[in-house]
N, C-alpha and C. Protein backbone atom coordinates (compact mmCIF):
# COMPACT_ATOMS: atom_id res chain seq x y z
N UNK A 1 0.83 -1.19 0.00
CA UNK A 1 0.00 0.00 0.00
C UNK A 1 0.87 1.25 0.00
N UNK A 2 1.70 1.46 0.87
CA UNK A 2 2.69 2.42 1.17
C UNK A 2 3.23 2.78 -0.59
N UNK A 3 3.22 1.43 -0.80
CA UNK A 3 4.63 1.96 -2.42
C UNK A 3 3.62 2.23 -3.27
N UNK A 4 2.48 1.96 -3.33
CA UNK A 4 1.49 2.42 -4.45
C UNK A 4 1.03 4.09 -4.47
N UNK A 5 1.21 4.76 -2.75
CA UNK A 5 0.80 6.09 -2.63
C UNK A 5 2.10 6.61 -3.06
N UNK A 6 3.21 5.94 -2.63
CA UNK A 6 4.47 6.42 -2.87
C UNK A 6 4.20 6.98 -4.25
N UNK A 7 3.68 6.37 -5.44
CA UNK A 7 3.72 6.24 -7.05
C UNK A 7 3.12 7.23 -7.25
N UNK A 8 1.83 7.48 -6.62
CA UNK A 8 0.57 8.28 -6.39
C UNK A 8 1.24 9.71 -6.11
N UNK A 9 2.20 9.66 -5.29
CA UNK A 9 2.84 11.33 -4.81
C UNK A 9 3.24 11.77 -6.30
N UNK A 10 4.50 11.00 -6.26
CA UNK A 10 5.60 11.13 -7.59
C UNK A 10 4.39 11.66 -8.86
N UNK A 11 3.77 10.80 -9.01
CA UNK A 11 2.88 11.10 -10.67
C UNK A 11 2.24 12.65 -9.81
N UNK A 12 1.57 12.97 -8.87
CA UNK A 12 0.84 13.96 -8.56
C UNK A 12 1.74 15.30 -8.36
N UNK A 13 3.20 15.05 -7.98
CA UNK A 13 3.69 16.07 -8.16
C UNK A 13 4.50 16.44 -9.02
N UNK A 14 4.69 15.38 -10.17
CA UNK A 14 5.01 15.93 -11.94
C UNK A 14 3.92 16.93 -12.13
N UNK A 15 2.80 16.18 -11.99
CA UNK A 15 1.51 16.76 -12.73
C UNK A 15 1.67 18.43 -12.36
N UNK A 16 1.61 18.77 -11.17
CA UNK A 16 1.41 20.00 -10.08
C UNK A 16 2.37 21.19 -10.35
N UNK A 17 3.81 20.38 -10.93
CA UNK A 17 4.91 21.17 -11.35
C UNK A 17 5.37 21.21 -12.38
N UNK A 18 4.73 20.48 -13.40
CA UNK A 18 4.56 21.00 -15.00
C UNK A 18 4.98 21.60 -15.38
N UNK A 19 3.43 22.11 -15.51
CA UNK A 19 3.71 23.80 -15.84
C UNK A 19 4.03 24.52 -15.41
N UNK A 20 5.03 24.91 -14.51
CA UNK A 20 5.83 25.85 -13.83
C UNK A 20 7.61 25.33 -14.64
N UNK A 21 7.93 24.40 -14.98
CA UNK A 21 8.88 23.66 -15.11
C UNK A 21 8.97 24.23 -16.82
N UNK A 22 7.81 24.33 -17.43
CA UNK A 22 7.81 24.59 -18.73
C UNK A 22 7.97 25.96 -18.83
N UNK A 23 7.74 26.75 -17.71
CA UNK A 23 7.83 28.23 -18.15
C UNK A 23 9.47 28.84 -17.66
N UNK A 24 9.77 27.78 -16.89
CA UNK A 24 10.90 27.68 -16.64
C UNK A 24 12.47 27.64 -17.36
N UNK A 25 12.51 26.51 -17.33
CA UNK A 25 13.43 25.56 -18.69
C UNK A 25 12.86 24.80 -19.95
N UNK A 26 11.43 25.10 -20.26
CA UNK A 26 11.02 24.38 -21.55
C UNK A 26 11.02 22.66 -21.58
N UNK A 27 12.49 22.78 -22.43
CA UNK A 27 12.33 21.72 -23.14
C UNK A 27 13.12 20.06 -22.20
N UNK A 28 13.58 20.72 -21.18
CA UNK A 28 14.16 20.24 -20.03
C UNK A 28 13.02 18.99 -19.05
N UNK A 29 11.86 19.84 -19.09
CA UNK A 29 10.45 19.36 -18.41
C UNK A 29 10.32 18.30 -19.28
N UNK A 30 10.52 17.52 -20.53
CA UNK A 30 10.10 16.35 -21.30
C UNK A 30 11.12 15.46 -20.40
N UNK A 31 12.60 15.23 -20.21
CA UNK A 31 13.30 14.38 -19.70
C UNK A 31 12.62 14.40 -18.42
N UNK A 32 13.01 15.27 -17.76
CA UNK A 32 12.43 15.04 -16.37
C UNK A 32 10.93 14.25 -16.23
N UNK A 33 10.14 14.63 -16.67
CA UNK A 33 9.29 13.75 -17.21
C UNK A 33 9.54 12.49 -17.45
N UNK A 34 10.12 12.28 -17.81
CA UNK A 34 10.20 11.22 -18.48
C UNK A 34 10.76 10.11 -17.30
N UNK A 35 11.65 10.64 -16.72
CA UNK A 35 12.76 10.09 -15.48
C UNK A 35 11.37 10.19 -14.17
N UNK A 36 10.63 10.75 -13.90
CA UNK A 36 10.01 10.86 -12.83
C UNK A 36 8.78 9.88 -13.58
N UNK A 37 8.37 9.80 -14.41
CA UNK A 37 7.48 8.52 -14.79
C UNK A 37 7.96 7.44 -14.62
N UNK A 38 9.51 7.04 -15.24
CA UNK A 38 9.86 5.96 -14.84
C UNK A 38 9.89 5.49 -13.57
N UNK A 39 10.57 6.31 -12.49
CA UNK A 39 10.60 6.55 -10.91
C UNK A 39 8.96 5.59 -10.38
N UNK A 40 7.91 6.40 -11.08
CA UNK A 40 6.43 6.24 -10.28
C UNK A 40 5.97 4.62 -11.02
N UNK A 41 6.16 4.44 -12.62
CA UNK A 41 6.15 3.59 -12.58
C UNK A 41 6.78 2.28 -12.26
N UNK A 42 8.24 1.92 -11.82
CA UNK A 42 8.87 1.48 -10.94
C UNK A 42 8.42 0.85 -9.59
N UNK A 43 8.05 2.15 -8.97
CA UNK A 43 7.60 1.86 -7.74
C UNK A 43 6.00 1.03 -7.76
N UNK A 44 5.44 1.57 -8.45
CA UNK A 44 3.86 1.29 -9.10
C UNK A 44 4.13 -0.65 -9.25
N UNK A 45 5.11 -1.03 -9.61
CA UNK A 45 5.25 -2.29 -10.19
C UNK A 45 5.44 -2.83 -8.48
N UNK A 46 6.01 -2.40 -8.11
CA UNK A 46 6.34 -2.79 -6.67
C UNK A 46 5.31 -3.02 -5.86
N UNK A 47 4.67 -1.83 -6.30
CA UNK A 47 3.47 -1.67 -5.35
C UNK A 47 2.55 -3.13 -5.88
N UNK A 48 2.26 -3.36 -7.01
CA UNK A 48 1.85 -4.53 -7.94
C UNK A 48 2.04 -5.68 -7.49
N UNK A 49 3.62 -6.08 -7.07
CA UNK A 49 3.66 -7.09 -6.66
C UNK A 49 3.37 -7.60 -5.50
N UNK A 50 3.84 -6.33 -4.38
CA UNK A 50 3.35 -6.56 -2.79
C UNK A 50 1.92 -6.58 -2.61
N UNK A 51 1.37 -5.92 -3.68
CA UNK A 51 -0.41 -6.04 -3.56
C UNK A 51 -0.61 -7.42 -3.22
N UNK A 52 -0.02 -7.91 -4.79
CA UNK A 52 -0.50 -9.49 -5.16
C UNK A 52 -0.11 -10.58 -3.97
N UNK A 53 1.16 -10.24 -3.65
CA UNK A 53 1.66 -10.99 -2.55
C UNK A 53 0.97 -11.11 -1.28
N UNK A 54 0.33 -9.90 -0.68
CA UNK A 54 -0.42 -9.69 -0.30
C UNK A 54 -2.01 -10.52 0.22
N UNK A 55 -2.69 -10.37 -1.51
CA UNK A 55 -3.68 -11.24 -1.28
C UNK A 55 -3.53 -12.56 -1.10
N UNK A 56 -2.25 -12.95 -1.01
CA UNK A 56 -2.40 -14.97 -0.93
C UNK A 56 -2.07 -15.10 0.57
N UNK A 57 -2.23 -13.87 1.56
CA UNK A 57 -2.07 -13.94 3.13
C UNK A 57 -3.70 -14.23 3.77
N UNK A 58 -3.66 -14.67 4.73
CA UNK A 58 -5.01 -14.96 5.29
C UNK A 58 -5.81 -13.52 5.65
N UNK A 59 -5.17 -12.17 6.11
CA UNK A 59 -5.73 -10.96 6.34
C UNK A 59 -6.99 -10.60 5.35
N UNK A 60 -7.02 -9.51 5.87
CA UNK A 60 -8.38 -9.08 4.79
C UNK A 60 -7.75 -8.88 3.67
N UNK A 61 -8.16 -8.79 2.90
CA UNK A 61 -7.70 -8.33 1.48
C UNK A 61 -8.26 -6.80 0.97
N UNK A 62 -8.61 -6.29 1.78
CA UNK A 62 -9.28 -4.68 1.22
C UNK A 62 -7.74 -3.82 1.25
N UNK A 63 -6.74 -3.83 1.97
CA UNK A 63 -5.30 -3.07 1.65
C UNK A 63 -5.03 -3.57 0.64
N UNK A 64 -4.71 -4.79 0.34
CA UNK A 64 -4.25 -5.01 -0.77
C UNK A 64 -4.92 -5.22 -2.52
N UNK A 65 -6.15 -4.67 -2.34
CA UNK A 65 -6.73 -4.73 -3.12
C UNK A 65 -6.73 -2.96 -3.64
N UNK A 66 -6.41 -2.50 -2.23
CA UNK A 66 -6.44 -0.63 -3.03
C UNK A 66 -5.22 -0.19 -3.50
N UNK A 67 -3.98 -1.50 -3.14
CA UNK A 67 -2.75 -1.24 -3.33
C UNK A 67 -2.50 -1.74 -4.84
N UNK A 68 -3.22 -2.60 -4.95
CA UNK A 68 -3.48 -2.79 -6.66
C UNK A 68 -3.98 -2.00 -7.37
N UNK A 69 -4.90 -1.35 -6.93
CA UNK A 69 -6.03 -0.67 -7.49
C UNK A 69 -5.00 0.74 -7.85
N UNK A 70 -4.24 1.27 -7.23
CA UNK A 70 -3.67 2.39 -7.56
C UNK A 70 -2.16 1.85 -7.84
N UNK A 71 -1.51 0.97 -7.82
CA UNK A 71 -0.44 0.25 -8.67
C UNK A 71 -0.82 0.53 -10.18
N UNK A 72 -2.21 -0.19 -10.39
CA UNK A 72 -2.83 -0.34 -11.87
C UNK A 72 -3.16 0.83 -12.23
N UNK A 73 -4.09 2.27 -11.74
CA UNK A 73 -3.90 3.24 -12.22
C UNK A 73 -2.94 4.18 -12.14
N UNK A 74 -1.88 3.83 -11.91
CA UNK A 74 -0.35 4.67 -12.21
C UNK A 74 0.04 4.22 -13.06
N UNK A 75 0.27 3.00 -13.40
CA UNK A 75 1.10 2.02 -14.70
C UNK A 75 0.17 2.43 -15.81
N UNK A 76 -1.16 2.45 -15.65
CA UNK A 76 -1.61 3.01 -16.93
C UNK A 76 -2.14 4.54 -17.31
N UNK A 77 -2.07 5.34 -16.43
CA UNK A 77 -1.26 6.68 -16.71
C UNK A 77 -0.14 7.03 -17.21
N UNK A 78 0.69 6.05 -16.38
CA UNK A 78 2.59 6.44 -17.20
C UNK A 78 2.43 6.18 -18.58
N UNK A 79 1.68 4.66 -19.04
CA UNK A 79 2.25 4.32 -20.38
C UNK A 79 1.04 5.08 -21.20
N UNK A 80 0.03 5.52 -20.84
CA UNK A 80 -0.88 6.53 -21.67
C UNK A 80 -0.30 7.80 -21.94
N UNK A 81 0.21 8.55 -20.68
CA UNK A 81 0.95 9.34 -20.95
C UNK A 81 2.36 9.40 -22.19
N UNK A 82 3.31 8.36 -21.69
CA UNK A 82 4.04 8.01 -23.06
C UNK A 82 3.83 7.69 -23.97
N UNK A 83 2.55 7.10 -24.37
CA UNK A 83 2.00 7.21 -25.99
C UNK A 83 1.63 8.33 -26.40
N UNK A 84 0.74 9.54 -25.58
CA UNK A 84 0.62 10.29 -25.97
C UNK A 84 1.74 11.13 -26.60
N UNK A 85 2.66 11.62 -25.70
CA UNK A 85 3.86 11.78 -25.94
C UNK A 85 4.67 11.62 -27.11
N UNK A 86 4.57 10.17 -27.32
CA UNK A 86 5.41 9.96 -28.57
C UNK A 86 4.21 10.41 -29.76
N UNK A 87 3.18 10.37 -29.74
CA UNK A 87 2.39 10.80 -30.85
C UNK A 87 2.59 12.32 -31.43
N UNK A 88 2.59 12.75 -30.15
CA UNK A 88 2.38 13.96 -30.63
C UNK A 88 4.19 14.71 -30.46
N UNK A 89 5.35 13.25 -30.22
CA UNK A 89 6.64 14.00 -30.80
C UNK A 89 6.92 13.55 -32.16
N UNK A 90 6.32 12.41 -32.48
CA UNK A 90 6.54 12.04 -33.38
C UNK A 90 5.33 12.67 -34.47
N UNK A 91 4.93 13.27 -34.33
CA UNK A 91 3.80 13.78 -35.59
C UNK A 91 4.17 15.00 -36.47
């Protein structure tokens, strides 16, 4: 659970500092980006596995089911985000 909010910070405070980053240094904000997605998704995978690991314990399963639950919507933010990305660098 812990490493899934962990993922949850990281993606929420790319998002938050964006656009401040772009008015900043520009073209600088795509790497960084890029390095702080990897970072969240990373951890996101982590969070993925301790979820899963998780549910095969006798406890409740409601932590580890929200620790999935936001594992899975970070991993598919990052890689939505990087398609977008490449679409519209590559277009």
């Amino acid at each position: 659970m812990v490493a899934s909010a962990v993922a949850v910070g990281f993606s929420l405070a790319l998002r938050l500092v964006t656009p401040v980053l772009y008015m900043a240094v520009g073209y600088v904000t795509d790497i960084l980006s890029i390095l702080v997605n990897l970072v969240a998704l990373a951890v996101a995978i982590a969070g993925l596995a301790l979820g899963i690991a998780a549910l095969r314990r006798r406890a409740s399963p409601l932590l580890a089911a929200v620790a999935i639950g936001l594992a899975l919507s970070i991993m598919a933010g990052a890689v939505g985000g990087w398609l977008s990305w490449v679409a519209t660098y590559f277009s």
